[in-house]
N, C-alpha and C. Protein backbone atom coordinates (compact mmCIF):
# COMPACT_ATOMS: atom_id res chain seq x y z
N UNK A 1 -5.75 1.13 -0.61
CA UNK A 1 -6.30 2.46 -0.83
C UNK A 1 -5.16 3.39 -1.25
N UNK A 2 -5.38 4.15 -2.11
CA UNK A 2 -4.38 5.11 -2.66
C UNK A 2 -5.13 6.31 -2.43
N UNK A 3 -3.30 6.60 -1.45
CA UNK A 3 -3.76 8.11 -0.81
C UNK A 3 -3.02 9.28 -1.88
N UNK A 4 -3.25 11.11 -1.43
CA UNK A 4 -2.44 11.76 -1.92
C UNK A 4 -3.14 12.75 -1.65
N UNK A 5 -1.59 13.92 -1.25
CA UNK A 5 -2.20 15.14 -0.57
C UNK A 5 -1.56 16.04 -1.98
N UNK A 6 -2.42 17.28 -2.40
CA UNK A 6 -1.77 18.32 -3.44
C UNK A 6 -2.58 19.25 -2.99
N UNK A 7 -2.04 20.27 -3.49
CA UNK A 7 -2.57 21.78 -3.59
C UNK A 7 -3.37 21.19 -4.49
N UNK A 8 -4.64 22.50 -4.09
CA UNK A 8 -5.90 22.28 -5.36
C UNK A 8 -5.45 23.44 -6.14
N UNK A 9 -5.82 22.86 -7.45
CA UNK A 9 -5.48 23.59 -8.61
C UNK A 9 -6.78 23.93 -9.17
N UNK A 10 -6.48 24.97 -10.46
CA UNK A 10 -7.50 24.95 -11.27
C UNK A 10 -8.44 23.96 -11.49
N UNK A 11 -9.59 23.92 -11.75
CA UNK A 11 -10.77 23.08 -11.97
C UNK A 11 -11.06 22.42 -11.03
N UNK A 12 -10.52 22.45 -10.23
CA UNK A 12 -10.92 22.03 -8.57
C UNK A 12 -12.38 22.45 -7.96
N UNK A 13 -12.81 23.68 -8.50
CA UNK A 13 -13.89 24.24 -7.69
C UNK A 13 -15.47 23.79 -8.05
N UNK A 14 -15.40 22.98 -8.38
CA UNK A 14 -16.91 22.11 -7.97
C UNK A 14 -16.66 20.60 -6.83
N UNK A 15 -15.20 20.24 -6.58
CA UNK A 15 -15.09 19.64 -5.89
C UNK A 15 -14.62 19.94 -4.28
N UNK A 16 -13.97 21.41 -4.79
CA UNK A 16 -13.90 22.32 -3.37
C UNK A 16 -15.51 22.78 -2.64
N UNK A 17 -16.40 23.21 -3.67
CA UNK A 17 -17.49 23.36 -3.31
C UNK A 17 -17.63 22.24 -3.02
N UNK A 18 -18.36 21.16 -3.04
CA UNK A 18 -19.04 19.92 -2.41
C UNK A 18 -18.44 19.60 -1.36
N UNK A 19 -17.14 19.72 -0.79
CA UNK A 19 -16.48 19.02 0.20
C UNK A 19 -16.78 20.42 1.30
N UNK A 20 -16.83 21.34 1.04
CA UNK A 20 -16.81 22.70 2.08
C UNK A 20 -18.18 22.72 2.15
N UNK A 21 -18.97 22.19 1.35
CA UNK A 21 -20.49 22.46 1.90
C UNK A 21 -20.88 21.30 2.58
N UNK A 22 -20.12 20.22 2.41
CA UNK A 22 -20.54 19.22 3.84
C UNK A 22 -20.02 19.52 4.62
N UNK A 23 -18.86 20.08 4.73
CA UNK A 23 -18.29 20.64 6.33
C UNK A 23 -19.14 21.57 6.85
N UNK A 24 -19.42 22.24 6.15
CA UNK A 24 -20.59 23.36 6.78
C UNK A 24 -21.52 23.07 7.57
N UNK A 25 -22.13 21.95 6.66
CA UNK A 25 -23.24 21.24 7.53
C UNK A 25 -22.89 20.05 8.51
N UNK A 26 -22.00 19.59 8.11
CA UNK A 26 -21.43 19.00 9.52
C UNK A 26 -20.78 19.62 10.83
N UNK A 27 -20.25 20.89 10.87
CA UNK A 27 -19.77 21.66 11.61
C UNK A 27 -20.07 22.92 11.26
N UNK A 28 -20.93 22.98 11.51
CA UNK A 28 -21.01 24.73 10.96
C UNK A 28 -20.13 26.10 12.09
N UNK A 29 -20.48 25.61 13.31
CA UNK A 29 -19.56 26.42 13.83
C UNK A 29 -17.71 26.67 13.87
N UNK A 30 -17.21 25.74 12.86
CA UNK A 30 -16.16 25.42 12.78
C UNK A 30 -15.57 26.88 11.75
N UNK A 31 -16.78 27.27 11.45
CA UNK A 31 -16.17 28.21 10.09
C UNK A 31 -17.27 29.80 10.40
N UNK A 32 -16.13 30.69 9.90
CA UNK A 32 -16.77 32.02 9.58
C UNK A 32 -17.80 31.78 8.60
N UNK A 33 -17.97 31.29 7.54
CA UNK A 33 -18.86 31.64 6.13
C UNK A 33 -19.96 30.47 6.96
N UNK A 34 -20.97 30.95 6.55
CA UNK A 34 -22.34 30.44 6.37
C UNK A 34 -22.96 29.00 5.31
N UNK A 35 -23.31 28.13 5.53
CA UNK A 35 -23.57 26.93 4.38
C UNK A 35 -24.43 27.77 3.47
N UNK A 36 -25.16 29.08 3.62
CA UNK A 36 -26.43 29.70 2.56
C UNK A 36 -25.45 30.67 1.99
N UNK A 37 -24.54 31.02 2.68
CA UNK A 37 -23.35 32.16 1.57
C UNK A 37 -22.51 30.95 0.90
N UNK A 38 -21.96 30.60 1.21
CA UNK A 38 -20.99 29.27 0.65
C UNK A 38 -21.75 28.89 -0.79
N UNK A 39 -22.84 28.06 -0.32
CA UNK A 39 -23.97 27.65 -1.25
C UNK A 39 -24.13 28.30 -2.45
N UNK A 40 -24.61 29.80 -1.98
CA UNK A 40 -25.11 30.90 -2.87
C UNK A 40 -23.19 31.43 -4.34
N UNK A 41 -22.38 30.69 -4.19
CA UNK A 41 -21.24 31.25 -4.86
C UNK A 41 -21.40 30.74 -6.12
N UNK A 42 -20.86 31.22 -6.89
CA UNK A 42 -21.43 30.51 -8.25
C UNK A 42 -19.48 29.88 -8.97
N UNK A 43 -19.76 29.19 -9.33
CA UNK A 43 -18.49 28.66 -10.07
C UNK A 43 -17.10 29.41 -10.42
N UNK A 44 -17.32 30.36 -11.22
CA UNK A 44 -16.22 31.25 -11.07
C UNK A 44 -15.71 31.46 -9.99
N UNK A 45 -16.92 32.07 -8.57
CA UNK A 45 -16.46 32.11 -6.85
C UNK A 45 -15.50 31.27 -6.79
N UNK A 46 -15.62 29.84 -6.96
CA UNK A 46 -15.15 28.73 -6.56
C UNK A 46 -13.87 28.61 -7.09
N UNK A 47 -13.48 28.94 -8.34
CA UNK A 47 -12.32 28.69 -9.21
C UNK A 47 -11.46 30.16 -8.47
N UNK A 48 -12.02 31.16 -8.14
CA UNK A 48 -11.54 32.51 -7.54
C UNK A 48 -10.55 32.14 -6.84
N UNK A 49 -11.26 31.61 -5.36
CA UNK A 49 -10.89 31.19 -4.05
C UNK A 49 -9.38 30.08 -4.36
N UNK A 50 -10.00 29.50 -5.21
CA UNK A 50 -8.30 28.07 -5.96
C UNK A 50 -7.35 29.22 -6.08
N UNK A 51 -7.48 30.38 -7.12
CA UNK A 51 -6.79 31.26 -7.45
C UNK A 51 -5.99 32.05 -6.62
N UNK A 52 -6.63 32.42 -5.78
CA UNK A 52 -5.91 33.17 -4.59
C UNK A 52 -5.14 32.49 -3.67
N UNK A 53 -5.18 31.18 -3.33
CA UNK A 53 -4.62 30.06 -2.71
C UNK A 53 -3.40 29.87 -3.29
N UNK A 54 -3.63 29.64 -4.63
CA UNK A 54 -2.12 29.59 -5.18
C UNK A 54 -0.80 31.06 -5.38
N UNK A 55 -1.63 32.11 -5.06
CA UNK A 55 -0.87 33.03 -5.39
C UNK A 55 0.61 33.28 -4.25
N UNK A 56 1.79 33.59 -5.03
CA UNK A 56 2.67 33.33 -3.80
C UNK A 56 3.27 33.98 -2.45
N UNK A 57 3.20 33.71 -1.46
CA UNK A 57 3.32 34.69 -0.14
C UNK A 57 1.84 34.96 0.25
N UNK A 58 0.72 34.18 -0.29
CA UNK A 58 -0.34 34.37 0.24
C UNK A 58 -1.24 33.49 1.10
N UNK A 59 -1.50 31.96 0.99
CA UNK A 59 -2.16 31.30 1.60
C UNK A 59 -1.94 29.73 0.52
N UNK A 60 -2.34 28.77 1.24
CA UNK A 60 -1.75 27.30 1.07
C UNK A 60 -3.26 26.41 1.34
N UNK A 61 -3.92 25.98 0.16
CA UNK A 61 -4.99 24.98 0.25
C UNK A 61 -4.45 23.74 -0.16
N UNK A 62 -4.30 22.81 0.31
CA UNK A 62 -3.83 21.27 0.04
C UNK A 62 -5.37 20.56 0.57
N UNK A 63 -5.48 19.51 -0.60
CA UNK A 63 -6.46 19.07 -0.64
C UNK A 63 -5.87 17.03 -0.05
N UNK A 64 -6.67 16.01 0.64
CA UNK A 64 -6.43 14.88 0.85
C UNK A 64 -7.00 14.09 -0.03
N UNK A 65 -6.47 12.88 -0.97
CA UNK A 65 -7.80 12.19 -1.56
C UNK A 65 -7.34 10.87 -1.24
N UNK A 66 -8.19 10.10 -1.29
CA UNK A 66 -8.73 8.67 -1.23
C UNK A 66 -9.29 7.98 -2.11
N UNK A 67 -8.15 7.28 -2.97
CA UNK A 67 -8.64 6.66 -4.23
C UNK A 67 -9.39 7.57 -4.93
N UNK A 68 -8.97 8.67 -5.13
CA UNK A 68 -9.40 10.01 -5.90
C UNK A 68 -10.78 10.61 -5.59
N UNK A 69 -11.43 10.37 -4.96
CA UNK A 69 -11.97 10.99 -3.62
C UNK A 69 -11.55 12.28 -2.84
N UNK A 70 -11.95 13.20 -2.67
CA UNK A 70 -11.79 14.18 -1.78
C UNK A 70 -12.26 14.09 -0.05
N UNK A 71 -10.87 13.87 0.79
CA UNK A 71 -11.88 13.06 2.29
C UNK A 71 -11.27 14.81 3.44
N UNK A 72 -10.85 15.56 2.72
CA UNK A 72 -10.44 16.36 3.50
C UNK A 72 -9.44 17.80 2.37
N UNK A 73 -9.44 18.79 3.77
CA UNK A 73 -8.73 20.10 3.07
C UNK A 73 -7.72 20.33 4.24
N UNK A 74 -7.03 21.26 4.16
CA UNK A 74 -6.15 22.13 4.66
C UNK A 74 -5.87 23.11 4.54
N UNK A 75 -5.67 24.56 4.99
CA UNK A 75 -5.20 25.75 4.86
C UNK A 75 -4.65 25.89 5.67
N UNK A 76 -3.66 27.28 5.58
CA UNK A 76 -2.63 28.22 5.98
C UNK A 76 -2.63 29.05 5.13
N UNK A 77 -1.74 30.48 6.04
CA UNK A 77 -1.05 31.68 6.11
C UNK A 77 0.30 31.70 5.69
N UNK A 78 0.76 31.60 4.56
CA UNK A 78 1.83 31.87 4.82
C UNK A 78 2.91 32.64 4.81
N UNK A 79 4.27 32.33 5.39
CA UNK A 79 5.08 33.13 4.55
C UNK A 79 5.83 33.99 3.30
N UNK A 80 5.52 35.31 3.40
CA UNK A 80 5.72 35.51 1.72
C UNK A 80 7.22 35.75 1.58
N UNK A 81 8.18 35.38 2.59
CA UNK A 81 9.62 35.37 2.09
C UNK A 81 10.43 33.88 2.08
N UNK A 82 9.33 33.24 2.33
CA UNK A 82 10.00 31.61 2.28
C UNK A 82 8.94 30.98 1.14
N UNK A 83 8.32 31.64 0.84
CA UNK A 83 7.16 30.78 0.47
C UNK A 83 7.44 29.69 -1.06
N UNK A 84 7.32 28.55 -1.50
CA UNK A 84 7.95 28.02 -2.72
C UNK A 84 6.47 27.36 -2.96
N UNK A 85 6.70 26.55 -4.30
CA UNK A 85 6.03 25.75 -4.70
C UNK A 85 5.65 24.49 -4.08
N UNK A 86 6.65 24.10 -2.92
CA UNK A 86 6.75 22.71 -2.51
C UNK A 86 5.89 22.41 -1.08
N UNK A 87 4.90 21.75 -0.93
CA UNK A 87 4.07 21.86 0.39
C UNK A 87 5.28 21.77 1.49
N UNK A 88 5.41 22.24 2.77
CA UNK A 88 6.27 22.16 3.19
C UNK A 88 5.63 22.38 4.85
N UNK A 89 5.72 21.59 5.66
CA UNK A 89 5.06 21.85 7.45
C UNK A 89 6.66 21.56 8.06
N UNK A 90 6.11 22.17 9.53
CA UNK A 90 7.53 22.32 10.28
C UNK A 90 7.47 20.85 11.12
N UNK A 91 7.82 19.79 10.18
CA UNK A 91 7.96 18.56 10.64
C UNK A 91 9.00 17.98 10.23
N UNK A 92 9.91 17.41 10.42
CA UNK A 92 10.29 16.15 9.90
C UNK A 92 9.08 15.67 8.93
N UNK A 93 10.02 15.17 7.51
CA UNK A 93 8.98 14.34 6.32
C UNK A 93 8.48 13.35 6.89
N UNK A 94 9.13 12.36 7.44
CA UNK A 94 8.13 11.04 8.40
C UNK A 94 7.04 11.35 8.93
N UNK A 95 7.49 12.99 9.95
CA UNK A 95 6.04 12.96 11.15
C UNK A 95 5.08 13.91 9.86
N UNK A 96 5.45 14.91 9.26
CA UNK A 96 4.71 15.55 8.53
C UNK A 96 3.39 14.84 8.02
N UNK A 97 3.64 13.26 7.14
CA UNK A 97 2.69 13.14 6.19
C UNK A 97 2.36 11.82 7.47
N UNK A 98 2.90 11.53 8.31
CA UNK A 98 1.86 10.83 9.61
C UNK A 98 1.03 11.73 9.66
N UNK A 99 0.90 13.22 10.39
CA UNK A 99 0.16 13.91 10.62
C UNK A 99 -0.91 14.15 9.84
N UNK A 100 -0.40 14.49 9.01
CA UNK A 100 -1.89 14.68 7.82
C UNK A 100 -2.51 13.41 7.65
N UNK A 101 -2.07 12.38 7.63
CA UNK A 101 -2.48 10.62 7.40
C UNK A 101 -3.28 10.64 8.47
N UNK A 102 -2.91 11.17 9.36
CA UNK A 102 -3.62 10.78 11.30
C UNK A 102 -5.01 11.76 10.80
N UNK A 103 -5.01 12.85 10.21
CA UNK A 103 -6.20 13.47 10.09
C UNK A 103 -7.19 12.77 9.00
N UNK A 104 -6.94 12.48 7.63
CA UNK A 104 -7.44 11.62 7.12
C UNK A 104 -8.21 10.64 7.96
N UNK A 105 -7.43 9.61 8.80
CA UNK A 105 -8.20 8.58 9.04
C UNK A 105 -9.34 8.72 9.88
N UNK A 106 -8.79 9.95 10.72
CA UNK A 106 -9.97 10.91 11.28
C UNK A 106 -11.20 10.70 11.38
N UNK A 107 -11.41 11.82 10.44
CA UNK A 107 -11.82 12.27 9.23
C UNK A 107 -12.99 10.81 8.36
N UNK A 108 -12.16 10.03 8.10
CA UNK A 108 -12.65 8.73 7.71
C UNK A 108 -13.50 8.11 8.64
N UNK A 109 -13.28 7.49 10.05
CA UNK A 109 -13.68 6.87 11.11
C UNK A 109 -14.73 7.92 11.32
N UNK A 110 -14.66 9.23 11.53
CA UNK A 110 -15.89 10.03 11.64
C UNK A 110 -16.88 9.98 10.98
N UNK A 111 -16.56 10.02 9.57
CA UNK A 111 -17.85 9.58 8.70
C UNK A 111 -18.11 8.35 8.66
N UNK A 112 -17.43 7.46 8.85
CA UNK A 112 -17.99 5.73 9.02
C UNK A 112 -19.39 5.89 9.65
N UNK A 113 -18.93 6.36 10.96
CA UNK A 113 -19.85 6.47 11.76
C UNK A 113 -21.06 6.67 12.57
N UNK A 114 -21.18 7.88 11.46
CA UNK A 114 -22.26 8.45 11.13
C UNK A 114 -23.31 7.74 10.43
């Protein structure tokens, strides 16, 4: 299986939509927004939200895929005086992309399951 974590970029937002509207409905209490507001955004919304994610000193969406698959997201706050291009968590690189790997498989085993 070929993994890989990136910031979502442009043209991302029909695949950001589909993956945030099953979380919705799988957890809906997990999130402020609503699956009928979420739902109701129209494409541009979607490409918006990518937009503002990338802007710098503002917030950090990294997306997980699975054999190019979308199995998960991530956000943060971040710093706007450290902030770079390069995904960066306060780990050691070893434990860092364990961590995110440990959520993936998660993530994975959860939906098996179901």
């Amino acid at each position: 299986m070929m993994r890989s974590i990136r910031r979502a970029m442009p043209g991302d937002g029909k695949r950001l939509r589909a993956l945030r509207l099953k979380a919705l409905r799988d957890a809906p209490e997990a999130f402020l927004e609503t699956y009928d507001d979420a739902a109701g955004l129209s494409a541009a919304e979607w490409e918006a939200r990518i937009e503002r994610y990338r802007q710098p000193g503002r917030q950090l969406l990294v997306v997980g895929e699975a054999d190019g698959v979308w199995s998960g997201t991530a956000g943060a706050f971040l710093d706007s005086e450290r902030d770079t291009a390069d995904l960066t968590l306060p780990a050691r690189p070893q434990d860092r992309w364990a961590m995110i790997w440990g959520m993936l498989d998660q993530r994975e085993r959860h939906a098996a399951a179901r």
